[in-house]
Protein backbone atom coordinates (compact mmCIF):
# COMPACT_ATOMS: atom_id res chain seq x y z
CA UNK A 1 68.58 -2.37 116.38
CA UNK A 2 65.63 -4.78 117.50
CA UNK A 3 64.93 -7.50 114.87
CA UNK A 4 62.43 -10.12 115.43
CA UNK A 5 62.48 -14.35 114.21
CA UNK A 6 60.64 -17.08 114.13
CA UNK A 7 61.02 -20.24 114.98
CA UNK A 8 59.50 -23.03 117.18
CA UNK A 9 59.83 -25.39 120.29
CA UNK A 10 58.96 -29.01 120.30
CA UNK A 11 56.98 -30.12 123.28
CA UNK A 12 56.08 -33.85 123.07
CA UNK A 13 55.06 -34.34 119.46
CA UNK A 14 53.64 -30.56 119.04
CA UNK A 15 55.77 -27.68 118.41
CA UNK A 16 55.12 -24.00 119.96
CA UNK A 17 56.11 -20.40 118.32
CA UNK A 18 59.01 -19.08 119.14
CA UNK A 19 59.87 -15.69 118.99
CA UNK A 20 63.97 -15.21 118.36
CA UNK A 21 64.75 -11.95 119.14
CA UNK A 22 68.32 -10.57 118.13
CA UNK A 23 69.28 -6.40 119.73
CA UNK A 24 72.42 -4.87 118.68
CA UNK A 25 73.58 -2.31 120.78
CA UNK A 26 76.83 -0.32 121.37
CA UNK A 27 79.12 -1.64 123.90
CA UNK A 28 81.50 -3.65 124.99
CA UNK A 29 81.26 -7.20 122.11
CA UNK A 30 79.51 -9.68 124.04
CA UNK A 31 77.39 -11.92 123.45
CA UNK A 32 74.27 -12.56 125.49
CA UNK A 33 71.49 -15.76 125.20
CA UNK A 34 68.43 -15.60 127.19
CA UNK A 35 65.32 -17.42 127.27
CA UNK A 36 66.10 -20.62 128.87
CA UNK A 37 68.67 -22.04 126.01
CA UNK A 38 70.39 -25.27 126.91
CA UNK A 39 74.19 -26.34 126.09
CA UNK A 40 73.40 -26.20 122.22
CA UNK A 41 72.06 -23.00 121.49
CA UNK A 42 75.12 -21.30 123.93
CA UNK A 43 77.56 -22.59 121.59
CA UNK A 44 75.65 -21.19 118.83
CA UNK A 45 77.83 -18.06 118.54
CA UNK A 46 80.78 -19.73 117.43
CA UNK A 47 78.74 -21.30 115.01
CA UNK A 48 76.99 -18.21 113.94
CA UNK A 49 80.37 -16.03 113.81
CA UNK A 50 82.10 -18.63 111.38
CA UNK A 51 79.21 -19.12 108.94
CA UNK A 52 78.69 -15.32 108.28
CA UNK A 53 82.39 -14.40 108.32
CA UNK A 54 82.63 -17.10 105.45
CA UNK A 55 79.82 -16.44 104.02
CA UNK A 56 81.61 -12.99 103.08
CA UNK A 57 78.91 -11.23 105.55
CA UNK A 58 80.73 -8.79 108.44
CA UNK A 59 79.81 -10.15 112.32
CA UNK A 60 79.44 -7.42 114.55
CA UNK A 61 81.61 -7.06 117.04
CA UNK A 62 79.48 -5.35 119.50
CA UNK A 63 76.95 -6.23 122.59
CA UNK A 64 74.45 -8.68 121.05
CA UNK A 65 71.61 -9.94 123.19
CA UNK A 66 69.60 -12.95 122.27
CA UNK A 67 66.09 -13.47 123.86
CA UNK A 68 63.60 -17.03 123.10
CA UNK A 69 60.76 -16.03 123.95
CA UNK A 70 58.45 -17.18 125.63
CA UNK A 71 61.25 -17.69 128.23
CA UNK A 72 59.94 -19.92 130.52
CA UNK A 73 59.45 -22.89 127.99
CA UNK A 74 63.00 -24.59 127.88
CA UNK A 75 64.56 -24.28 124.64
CA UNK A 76 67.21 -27.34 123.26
CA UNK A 77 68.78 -28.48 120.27
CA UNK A 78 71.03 -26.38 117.39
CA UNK A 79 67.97 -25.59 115.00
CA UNK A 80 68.15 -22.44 115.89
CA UNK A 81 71.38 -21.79 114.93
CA UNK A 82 69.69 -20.25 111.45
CA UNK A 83 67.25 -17.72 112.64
CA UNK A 84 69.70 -15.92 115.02
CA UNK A 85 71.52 -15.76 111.99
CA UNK A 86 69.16 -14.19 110.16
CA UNK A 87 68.03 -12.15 112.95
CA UNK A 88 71.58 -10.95 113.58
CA UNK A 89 72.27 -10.31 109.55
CA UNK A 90 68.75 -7.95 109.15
CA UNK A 91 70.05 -6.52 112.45
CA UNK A 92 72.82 -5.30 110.69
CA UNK A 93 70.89 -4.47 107.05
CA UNK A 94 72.89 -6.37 105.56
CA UNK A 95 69.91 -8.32 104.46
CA UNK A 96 65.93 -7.16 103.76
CA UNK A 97 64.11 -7.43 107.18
CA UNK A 98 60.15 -6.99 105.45
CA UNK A 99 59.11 -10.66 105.21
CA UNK A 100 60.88 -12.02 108.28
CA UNK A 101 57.20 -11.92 109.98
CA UNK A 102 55.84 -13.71 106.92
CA UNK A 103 58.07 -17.40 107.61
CA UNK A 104 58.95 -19.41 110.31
CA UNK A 105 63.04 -20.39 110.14
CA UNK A 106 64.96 -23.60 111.69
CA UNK A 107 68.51 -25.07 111.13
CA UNK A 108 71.34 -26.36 112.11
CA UNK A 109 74.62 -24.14 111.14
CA UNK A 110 77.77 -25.66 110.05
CA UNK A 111 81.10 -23.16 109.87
CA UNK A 112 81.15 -22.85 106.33
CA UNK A 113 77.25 -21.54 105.87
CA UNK A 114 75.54 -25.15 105.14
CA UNK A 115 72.38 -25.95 107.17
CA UNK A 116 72.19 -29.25 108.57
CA UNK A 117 68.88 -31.32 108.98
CA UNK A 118 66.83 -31.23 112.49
CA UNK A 119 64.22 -33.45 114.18
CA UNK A 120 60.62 -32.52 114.39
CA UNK A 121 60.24 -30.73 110.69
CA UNK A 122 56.53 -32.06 110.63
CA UNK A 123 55.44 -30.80 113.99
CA UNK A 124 56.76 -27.42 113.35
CA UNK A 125 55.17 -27.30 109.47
CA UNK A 126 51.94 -27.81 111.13
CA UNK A 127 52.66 -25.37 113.66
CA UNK A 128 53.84 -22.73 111.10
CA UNK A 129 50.23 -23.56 109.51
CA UNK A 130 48.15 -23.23 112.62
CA UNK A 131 49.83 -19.54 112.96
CA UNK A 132 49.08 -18.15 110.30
CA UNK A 133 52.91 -17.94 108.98
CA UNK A 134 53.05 -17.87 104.76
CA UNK A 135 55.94 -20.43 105.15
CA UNK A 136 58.62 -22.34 106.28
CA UNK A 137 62.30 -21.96 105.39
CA UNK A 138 64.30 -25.67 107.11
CA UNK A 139 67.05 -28.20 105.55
CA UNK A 140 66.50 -29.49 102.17
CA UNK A 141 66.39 -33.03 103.80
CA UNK A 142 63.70 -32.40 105.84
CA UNK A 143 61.65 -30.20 103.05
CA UNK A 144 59.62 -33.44 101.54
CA UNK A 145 58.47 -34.50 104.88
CA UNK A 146 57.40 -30.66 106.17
CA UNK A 147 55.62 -30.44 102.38
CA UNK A 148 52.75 -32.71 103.38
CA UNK A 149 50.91 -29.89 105.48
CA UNK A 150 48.90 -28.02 102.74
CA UNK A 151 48.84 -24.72 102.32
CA UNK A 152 51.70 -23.70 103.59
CA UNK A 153 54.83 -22.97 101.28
CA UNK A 154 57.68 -25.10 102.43
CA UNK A 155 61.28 -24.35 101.03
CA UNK A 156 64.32 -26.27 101.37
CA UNK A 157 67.96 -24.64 101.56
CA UNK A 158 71.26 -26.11 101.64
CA UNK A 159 73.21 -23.14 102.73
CA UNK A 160 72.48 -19.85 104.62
CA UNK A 161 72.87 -18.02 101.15
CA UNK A 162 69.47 -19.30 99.65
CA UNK A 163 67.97 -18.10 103.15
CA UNK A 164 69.04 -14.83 101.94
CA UNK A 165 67.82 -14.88 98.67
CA UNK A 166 64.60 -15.79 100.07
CA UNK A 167 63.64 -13.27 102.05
CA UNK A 168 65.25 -10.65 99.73
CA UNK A 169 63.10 -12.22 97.10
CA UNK A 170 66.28 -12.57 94.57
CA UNK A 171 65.89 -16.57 94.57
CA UNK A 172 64.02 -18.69 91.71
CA UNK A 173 64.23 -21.23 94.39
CA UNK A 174 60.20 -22.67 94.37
CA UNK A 175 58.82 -24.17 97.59
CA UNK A 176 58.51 -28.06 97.73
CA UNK A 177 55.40 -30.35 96.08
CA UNK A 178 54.92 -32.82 98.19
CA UNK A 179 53.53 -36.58 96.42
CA UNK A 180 50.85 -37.90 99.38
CA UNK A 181 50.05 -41.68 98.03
CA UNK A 182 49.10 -44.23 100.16
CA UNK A 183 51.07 -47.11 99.48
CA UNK A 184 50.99 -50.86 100.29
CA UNK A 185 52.40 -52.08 103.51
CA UNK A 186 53.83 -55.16 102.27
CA UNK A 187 56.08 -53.76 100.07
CA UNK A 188 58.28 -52.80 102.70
CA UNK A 189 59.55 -55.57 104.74
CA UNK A 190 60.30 -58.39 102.05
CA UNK A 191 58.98 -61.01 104.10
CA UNK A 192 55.73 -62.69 104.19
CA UNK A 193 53.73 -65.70 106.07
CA UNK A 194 54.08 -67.80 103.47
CA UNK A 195 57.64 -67.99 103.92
CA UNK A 196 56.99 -69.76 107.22
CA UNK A 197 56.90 -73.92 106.25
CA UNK A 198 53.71 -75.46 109.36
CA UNK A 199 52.84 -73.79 111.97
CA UNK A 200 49.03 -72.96 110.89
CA UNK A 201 48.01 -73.01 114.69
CA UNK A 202 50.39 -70.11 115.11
CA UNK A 203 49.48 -68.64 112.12
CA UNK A 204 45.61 -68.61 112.87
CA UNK A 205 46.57 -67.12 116.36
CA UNK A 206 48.53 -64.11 114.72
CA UNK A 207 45.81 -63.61 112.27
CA UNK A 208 43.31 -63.45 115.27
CA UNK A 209 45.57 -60.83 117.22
CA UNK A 210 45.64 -58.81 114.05
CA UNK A 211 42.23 -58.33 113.54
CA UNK A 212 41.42 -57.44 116.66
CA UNK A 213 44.25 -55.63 117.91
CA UNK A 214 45.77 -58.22 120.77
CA UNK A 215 49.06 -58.51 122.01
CA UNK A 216 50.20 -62.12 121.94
CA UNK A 217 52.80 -63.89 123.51
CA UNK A 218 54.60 -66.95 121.62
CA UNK A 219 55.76 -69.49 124.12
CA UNK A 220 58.16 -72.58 122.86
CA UNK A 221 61.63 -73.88 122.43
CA UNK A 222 64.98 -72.05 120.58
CA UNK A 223 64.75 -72.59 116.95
CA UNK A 224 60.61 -73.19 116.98
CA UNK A 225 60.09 -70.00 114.22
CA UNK A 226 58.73 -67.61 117.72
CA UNK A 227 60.88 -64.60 116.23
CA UNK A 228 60.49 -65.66 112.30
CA UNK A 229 57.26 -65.19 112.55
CA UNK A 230 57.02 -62.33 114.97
CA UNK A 231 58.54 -59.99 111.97
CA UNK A 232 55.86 -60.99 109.61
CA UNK A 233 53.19 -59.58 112.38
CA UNK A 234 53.41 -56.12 110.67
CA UNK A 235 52.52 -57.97 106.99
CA UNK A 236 48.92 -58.96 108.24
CA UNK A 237 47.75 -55.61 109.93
CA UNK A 238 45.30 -53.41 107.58
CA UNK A 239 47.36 -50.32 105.81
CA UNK A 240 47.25 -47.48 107.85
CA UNK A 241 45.03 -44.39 107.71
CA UNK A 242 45.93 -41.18 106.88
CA UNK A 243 45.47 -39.70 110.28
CA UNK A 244 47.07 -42.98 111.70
CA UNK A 245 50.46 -41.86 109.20
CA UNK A 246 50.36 -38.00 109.78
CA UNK A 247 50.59 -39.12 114.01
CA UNK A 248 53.38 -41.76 113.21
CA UNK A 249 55.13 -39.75 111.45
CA UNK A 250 54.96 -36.74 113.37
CA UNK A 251 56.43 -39.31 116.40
CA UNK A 252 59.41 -40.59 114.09
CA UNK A 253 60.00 -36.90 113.57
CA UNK A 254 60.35 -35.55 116.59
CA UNK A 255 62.65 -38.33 117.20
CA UNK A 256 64.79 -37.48 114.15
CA UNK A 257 63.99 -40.94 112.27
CA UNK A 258 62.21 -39.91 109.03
CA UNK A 259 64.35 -40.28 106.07
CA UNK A 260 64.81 -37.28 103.97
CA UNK A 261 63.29 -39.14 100.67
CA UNK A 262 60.03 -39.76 102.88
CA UNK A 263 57.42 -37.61 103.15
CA UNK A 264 54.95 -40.12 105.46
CA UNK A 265 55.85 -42.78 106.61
CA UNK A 266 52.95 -45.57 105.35
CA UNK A 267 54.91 -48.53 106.58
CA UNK A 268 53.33 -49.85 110.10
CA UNK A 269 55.75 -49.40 112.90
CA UNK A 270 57.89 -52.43 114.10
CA UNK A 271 60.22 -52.18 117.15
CA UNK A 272 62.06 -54.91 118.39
CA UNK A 273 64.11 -53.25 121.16
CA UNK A 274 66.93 -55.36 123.49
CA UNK A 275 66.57 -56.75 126.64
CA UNK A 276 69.13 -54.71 127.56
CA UNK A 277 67.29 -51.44 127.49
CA UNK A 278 66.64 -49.22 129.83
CA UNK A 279 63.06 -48.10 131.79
CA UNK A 280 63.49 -44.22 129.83
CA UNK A 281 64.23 -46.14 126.33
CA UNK A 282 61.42 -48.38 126.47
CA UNK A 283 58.67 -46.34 127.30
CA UNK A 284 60.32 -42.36 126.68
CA UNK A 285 61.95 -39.83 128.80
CA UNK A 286 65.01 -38.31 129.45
CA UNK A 287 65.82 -34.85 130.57
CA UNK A 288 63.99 -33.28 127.28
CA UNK A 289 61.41 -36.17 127.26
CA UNK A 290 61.64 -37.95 123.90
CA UNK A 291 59.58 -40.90 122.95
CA UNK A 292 60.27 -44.54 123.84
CA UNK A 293 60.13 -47.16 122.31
CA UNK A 294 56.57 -48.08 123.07
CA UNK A 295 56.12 -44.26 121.48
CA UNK A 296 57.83 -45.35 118.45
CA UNK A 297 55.96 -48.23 117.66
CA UNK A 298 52.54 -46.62 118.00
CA UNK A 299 50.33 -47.73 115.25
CA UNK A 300 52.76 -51.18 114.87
CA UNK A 301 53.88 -53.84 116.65
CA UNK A 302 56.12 -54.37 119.57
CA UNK A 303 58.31 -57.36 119.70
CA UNK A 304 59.75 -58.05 122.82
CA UNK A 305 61.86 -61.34 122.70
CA UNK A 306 63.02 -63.08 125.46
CA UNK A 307 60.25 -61.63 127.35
CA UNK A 308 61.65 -62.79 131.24
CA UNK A 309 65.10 -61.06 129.98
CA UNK A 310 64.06 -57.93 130.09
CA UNK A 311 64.20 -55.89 133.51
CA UNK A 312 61.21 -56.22 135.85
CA UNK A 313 61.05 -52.38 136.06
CA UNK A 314 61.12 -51.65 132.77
CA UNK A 315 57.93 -54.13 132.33
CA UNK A 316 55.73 -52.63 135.03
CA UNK A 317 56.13 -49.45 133.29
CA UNK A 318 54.55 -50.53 130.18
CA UNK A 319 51.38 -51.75 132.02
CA UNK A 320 49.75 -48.05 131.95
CA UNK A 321 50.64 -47.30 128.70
CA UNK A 322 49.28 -50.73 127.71
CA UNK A 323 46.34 -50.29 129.24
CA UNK A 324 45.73 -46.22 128.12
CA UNK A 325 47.11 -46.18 124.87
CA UNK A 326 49.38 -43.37 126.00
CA UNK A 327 52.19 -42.64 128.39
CA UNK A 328 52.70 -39.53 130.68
CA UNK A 329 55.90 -38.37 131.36
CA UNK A 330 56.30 -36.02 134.31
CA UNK A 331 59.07 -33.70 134.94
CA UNK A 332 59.52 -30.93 137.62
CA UNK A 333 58.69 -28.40 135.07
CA UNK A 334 56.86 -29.84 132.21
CA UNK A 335 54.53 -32.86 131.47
CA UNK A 336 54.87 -34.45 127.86
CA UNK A 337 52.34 -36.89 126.65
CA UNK A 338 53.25 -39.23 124.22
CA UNK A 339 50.78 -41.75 121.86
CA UNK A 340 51.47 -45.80 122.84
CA UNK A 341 48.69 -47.20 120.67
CA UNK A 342 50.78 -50.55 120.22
CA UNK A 343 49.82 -54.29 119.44
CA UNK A 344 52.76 -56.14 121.76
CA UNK A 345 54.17 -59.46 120.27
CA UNK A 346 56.51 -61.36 123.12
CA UNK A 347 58.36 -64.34 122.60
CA UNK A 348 59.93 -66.63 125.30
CA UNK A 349 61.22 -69.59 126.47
CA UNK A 350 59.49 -72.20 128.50
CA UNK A 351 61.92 -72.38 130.72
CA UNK A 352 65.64 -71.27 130.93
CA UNK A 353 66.97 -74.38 129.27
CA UNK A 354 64.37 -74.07 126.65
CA UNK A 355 63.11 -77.50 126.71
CA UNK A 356 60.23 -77.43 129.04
CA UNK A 357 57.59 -79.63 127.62
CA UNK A 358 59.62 -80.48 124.21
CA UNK A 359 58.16 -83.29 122.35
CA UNK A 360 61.95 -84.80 122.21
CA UNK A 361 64.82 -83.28 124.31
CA UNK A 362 64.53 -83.29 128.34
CA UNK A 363 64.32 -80.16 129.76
CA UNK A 364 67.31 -80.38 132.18
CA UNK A 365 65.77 -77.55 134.82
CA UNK A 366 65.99 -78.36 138.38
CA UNK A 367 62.53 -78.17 140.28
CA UNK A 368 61.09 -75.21 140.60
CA UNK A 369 62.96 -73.16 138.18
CA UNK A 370 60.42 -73.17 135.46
CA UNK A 371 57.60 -71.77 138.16
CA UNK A 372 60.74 -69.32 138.87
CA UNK A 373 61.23 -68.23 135.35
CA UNK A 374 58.02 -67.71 134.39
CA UNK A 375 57.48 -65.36 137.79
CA UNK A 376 59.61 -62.95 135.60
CA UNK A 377 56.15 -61.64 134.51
CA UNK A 378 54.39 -59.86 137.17
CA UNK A 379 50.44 -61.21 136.97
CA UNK A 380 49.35 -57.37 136.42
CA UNK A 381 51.72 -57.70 132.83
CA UNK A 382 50.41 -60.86 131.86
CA UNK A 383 46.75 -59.96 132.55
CA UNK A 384 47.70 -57.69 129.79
CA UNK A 385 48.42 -60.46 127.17
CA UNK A 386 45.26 -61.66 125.59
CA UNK A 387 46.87 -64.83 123.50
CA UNK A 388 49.39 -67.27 125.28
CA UNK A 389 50.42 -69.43 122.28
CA UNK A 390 52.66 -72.42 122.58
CA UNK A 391 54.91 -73.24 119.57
CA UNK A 392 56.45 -76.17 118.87
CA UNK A 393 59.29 -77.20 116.99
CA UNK A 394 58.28 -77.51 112.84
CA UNK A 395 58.27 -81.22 111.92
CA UNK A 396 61.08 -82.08 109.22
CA UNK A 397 58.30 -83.28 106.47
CA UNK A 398 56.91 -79.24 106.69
CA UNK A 399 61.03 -78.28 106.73
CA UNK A 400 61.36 -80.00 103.58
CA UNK A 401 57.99 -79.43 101.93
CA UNK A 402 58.35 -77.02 98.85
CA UNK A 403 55.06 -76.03 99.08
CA UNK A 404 54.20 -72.38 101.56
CA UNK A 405 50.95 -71.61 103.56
CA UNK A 406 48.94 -68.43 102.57
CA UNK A 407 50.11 -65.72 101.83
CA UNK A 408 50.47 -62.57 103.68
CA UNK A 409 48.11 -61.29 101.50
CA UNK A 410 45.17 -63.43 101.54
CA UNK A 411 45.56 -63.36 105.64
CA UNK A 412 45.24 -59.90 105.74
CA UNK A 413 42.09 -59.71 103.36
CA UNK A 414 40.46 -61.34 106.25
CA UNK A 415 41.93 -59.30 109.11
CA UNK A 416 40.64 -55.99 107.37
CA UNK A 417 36.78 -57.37 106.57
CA UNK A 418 36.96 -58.00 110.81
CA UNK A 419 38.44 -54.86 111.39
CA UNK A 420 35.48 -52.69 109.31
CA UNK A 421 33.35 -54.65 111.38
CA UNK A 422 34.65 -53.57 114.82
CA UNK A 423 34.96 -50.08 112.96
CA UNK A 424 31.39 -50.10 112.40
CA UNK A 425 30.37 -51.53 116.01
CA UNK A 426 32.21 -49.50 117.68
CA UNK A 427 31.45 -46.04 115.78
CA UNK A 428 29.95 -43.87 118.60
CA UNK A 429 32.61 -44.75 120.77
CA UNK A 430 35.85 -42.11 119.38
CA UNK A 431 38.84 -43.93 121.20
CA UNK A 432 37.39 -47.58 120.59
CA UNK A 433 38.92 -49.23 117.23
CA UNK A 434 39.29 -52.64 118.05
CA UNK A 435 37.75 -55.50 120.25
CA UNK A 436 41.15 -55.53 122.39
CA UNK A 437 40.60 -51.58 123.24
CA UNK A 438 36.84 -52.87 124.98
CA UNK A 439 35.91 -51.88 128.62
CA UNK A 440 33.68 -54.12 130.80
CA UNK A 441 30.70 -52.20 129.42
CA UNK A 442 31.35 -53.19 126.24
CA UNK A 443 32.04 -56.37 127.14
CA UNK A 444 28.61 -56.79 128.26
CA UNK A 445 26.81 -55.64 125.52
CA UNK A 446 28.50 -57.46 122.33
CA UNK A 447 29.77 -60.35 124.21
CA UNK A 448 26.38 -62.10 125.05
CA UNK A 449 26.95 -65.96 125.81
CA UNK A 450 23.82 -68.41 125.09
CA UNK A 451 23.37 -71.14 127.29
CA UNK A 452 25.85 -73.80 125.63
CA UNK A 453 28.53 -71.04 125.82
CA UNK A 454 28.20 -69.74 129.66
CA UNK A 455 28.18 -73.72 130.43
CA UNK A 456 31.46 -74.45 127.98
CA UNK A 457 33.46 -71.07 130.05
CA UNK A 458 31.78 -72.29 133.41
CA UNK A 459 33.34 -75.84 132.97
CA UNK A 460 36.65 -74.35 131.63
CA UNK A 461 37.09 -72.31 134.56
CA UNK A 462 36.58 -74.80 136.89
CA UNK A 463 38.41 -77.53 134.99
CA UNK A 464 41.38 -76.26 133.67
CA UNK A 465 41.80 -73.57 136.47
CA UNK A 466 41.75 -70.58 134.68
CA UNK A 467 42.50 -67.17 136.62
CA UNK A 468 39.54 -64.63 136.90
CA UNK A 469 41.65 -61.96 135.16
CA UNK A 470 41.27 -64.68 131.78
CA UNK A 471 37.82 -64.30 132.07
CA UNK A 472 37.30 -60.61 129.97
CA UNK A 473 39.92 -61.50 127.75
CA UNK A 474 38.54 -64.74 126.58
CA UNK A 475 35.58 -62.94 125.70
CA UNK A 476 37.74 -60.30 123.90
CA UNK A 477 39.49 -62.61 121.97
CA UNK A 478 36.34 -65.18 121.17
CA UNK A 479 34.40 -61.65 119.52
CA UNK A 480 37.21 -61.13 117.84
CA UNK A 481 37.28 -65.25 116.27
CA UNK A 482 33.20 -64.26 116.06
CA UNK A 483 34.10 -61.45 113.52
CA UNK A 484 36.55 -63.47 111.69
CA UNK A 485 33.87 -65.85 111.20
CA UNK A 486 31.33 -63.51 110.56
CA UNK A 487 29.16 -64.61 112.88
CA UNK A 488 26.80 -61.64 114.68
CA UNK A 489 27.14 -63.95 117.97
CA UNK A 490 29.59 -65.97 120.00
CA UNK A 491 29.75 -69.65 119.23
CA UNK A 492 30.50 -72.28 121.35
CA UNK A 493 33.66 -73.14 118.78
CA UNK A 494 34.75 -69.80 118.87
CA UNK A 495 35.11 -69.90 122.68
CA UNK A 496 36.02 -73.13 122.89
CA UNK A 497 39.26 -71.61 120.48
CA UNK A 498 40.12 -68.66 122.91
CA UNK A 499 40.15 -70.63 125.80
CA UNK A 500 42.68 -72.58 123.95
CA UNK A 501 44.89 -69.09 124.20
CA UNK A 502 45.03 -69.15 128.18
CA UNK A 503 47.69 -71.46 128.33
CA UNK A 504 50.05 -69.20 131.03
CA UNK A 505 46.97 -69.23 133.39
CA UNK A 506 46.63 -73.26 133.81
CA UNK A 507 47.48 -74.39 137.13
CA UNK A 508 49.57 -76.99 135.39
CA UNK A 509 51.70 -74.85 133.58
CA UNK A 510 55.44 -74.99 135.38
CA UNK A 511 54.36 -77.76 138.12
């Protein structure tokens, strides 16, 4: 007998149908699996065999044959260790067969019957929707986060039983209500600027890259606050969107890393990887291409410390997605696309003693090396990086001082009026959301220099030997300090302040 499933195939951060279907035929008892299954889904029979025997259901001993269709799309992972259950048990009539057309089915089997969570619930719920399907049957744990997609009726099991009882309609079992509130970022990470005793300078420079959306490098010596106040980056960003949450968390999904109390994830994003990492963990791949790092910060921050620490090739990688807000990844038969809208925060040494310009210890480098060190970073990556910021070691009176800066509450009040600004200038242009995100066309347009200001970039070009590559970025960055301000055009102060952020591109820097 022919019995037909449904389930589905994640392919990036979007799921596809899949059709599971489960024939029973005399013959000799074998076991067949067709489609394009990987490791996982072979060993499923074992699986399978165990949880219906002890489920006190009877497991054919005859020639079962197991098609995924469609069967070119590569199928991985033991979530579908549940609907070839099912299939095989309606197979059999052991169970009612009439609304298996009416739900889409994933999980994980364990021996004794329970279903284990799976990645990518969210994906698939939307999926299920798209279809047409009535609902979804997957893992309690991953029910809340699935729930969020409306109008579809999303039930959470804990055993192979309540699957049953489901589609025989004998359960009182009711599908899950999700709670959708937005909720305020700065509950989640405990921290907050005004745990940070002086540095205002580096303060006003985050607050800048927040609101409009630049990545930022911190240069100065061990112990200077560089990754202190890195971590509070996330506490100054606006709150995120509901589109922006539904695509985060459909990224965290597919990755396995939403909790099973969450149903989206409203916190923003904040990755702090190793140096130690590897080019396919920083920005995604792998034989079933799964998001990176870069990936899993989309929509957040990425901290990289100890910037010149990190592998050369996994650097140059990032410049794309840097640059296009989303990374390709290519295999011989598929091509996954993955978001990589990320604001990057770096931190680094001056040099590698640390001491490179320190207003008190000698740096102890031989010459040379600092030049050396900072040639870690290819040009290309630091043409990327719109804010070089030097830090410098906190003074003991602001050490000792009871009394905290602002908040990371009053700093972000300021970051959001600049971001509705941008929001508003930028309103005809779909994939532009913030001044950093500006082409050269743009450039032109809303960064206009008067006279005063073309002669105050002129002179600082000349004088301070600034790179041409600084040149669209100091405009970027002096809108940006323009909005802030609230000022319709660029000032000559609010130049004069984002040249300030070209430090990396003096000549004198390392000589």
């Amino acid at each position: 007998m022919l019995v037909k499933t449904f389930g589905c195939a994640l392919f990036g951060i979007d799921a596809i149908t899949v059709t599971i279907e489960v024939n029973i035929d005399k013959g000799m008892p074998n076991y067949f699996t067709v489609g394009l299954p990987d490791s996982a889904i072979k060993e499923s029979q074992q699986r399978i065999e165990a949880a219906i025997g002890n489920l006190g259901y009877s497991y054919p001993h005859k020639r079962i044959v197991v098609n995924l269709a469609p069967a070119d799309i590569r199928k991985e992972g033991s979530a579908y260790d549940l609907p070839i259950a099912i299939g095989i048990l309606s197979a059999l009539e052991q169970m009612n067969s009439d609304l298996l057309d009416q739900f889409v089915i994933m999980g994980e089997l364990s021996l004794d019957g329970t279903v284990n969570p799976i990645k990518g619930s969210l994906p698939i719920a939307i999926k299920a929707k798209h279809d047409g399907f009535r609902g979804l049957i997957i893992p309690k744990e991953n029910a809340r986060e699935a729930a969020v997609v409306e109008g579809l009726a999303v039930y959470g099991v804990s055993n192979m039983s309540e699957v049953i009882s489901i589609l025989n309609g004998e359960t009182e079992i009711q599908p899950v209500q999700a709670v959708v509130a937005e909720e305020d970022d700065n509950n989640f990470f405990g921290v907050d600027f005004s745990d940070v005793k002086g540095q205002e300078n580096i303060k006003r420079a985050l607050e800048i890259a927040a609101a409009g959306g630049h990545n930022v490098i911190l240069i100065g010596p061990p112990g200077s606050g560089k990754t202190m106040l890195a971590k509070r980056m996330p506490t100054i960003l606006p709150p995120l969107t509901m589109a922006e949450a539904l695509e985060t968390t459909k990224i965290h999904s597919v990755a396995g890393l939403v909790s099973s109390h969450t149903s989206l994830i409203w916190k923003r994003p904040f990755r702090s990887p190793h140096h130690t990492i590897s080019d396919a963990g920083l920005v995604g791949g792998g034989t079933y291409p799964q998001p990176g790092e870069i990936s899993l910060a989309h929509n957040g921050v990425l901290f990289l410390d100890e910037l010149p620490e990190f592998k050369r090739t996994a650097l140059e990688v990032m410049r794309q997605p840097m640059e296009e807000r989303t990374v390709t990844i290519s295999r011989a038969k598929m091509t996954v696309d993955f978001p990589a809208n990320f604001m990057m925060v770096a931190s680094m040494n001056p040099c590698p003693c640390g001491y490179y310009n320190h207003p008190d210890r000698q740096c102890t480098c031989k010459p040379g090396m600092v030049q050396q060190y900072l040639n870690r970073i290819s040009g290309p990556l630091m043409d990327r990086i719109d804010l070089h910021v030097e830090v410098v070691p906190v003074a003991y009176k602001d050490l000792a001082s009871r009394s905290g800066g602002e908040s990371s509450a009053t700093v972000r009040e300021r970051v959001i009026k600049a971001r509705k600004i941008q929001e508003q200038r930028y309103a005809e242009f779909p994939t532009i959301h913030a001044n950093a995100q500006m082409n050269s066309q743009l450039i032109q347009k809303y960064c206009e220099l008067n006279e005063p200001c073309r002669n105050l970039l002129k002179n600082a070009m000349n004088r301070l030997g600034l790179s041409a590559r600084a040149y669209d970025r100091i405009l970027k960055v002096s809108r940006t300090i323009a909005d802030l301000d609230g000022s319709e055009n660029i000032q000559p102060g609010h130049l004069a302040e984002a040249i300030n952020y070209r430090s990396l591109d003096r000549d004198s820097w390392g000589s």
